[in-house]
Structures are given as structure tokens and as C-alpha cells.
C-alpha atoms as a PDB file:
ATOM      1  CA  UNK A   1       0.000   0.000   0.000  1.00  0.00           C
ATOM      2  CA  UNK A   2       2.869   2.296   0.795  1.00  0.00           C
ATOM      3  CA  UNK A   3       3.940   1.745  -2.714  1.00  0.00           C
ATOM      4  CA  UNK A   4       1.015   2.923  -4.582  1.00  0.00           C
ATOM      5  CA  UNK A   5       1.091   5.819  -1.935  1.00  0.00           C
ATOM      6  CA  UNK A   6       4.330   7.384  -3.133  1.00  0.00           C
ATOM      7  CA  UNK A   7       3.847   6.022  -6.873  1.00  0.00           C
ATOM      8  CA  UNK A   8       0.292   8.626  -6.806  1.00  0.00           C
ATOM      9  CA  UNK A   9       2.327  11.333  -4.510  1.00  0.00           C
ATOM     10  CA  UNK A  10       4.781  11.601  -7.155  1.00  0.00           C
ATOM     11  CA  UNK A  11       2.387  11.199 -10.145  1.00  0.00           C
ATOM     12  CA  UNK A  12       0.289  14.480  -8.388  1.00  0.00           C
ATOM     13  CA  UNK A  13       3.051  16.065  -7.959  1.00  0.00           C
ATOM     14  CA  UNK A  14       4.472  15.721 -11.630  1.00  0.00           C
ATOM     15  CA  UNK A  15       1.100  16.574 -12.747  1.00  0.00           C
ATOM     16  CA  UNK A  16       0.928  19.792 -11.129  1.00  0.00           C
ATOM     17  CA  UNK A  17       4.280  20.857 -12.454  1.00  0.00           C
ATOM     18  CA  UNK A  18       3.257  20.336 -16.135  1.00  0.00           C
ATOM     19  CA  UNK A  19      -0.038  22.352 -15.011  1.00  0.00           C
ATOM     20  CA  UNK A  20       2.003  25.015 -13.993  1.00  0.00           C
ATOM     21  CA  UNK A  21       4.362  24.549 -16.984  1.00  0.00           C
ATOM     22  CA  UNK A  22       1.444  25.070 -19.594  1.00  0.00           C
ATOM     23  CA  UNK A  23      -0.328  27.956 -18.014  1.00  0.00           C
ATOM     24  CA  UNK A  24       2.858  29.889 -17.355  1.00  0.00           C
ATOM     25  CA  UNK A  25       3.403  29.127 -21.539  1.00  0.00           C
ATOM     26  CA  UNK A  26      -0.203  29.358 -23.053  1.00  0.00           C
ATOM     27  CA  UNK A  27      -0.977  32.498 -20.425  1.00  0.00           C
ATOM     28  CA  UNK A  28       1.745  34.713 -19.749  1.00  0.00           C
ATOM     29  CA  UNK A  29       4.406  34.426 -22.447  1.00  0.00           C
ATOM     30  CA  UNK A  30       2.072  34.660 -25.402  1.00  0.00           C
ATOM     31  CA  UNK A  31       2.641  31.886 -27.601  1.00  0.00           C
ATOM     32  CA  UNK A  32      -0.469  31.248 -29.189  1.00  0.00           C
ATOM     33  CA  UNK A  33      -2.001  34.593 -29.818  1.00  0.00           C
ATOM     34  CA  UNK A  34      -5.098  32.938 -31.339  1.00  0.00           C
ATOM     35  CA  UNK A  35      -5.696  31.636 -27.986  1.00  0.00           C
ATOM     36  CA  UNK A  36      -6.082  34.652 -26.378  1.00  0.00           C
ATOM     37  CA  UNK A  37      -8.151  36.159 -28.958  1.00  0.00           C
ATOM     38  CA  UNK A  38     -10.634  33.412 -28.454  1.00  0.00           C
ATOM     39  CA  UNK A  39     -10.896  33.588 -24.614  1.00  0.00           C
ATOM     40  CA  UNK A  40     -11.512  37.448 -25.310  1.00  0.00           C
ATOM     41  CA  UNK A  41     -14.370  36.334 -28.049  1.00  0.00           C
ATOM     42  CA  UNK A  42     -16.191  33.861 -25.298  1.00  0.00           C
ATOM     43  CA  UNK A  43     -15.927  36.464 -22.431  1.00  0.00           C
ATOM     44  CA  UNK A  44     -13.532  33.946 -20.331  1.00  0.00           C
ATOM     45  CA  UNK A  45     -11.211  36.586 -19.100  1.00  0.00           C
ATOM     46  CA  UNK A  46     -13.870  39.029 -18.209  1.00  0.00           C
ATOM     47  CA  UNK A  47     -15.831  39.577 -14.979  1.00  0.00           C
ATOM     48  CA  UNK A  48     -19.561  39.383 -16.257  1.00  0.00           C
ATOM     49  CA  UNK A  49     -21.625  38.635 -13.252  1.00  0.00           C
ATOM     50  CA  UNK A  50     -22.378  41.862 -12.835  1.00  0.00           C
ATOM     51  CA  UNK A  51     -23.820  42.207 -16.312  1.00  0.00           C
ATOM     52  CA  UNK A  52     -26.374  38.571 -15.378  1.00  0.00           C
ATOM     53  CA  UNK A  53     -27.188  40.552 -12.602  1.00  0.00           C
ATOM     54  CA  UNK A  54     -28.550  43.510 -14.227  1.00  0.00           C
ATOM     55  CA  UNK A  55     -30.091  41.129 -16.311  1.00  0.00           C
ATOM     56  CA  UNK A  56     -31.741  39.260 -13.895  1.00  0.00           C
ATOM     57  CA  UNK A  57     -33.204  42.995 -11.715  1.00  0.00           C
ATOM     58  CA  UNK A  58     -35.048  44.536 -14.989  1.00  0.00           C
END
């Protein structure tokens, strides 16, 4: 049991360094412009709860 223990600790842990990895890449050095242009289109990076909530009060 102790084996499969430290086998997943060290899977999680290599996991979260490629996560890391690819956001630092695809988020703050700009490689795929497209990317960006499409979380822009779908309204990812904005904050639009405010906007449903005037929405929801008329």
C-alpha cells in the first residue's frame, strides 16, 4: 500500500508541475495569440456577473 502511496504522490506532484508549466506558456508568455483572442471572443477573461445581474433585476 505504501507503494502505490508514493507512486500517486509523485504522479500528483508531476502533474501539477506540467499544469504550472502550460499555463505559465499558453498564459503569460504569449505563444499562441489565437488563444487569447478566443478567450476574449467567449468572455472567459472578463468579470460578467455583474452584467447577469442587471439582467436578472429589470
Amino acid at each position: 500500500m505504501k507503494i502505490i502511496e508514493r507512486i500517486l504522490i509523485k504522479v500528483i506532484i508531476i502533474q501539477f508541475i506540467f499544469l504550472f508549466f502550460a499555463q505559465l506558456f499558453l498564459h503569460q508568455l504569449d505563444i499562441f495569440p489565437q488563444l487569447e483572442q478566443l478567450t476574449k471572443y467567449e468572455g472567459v477573461n472578463e468579470n460578467t456577473f455583474t452584467e447577469i445581474l442587471q439582467t436578472f433585476s429589470d
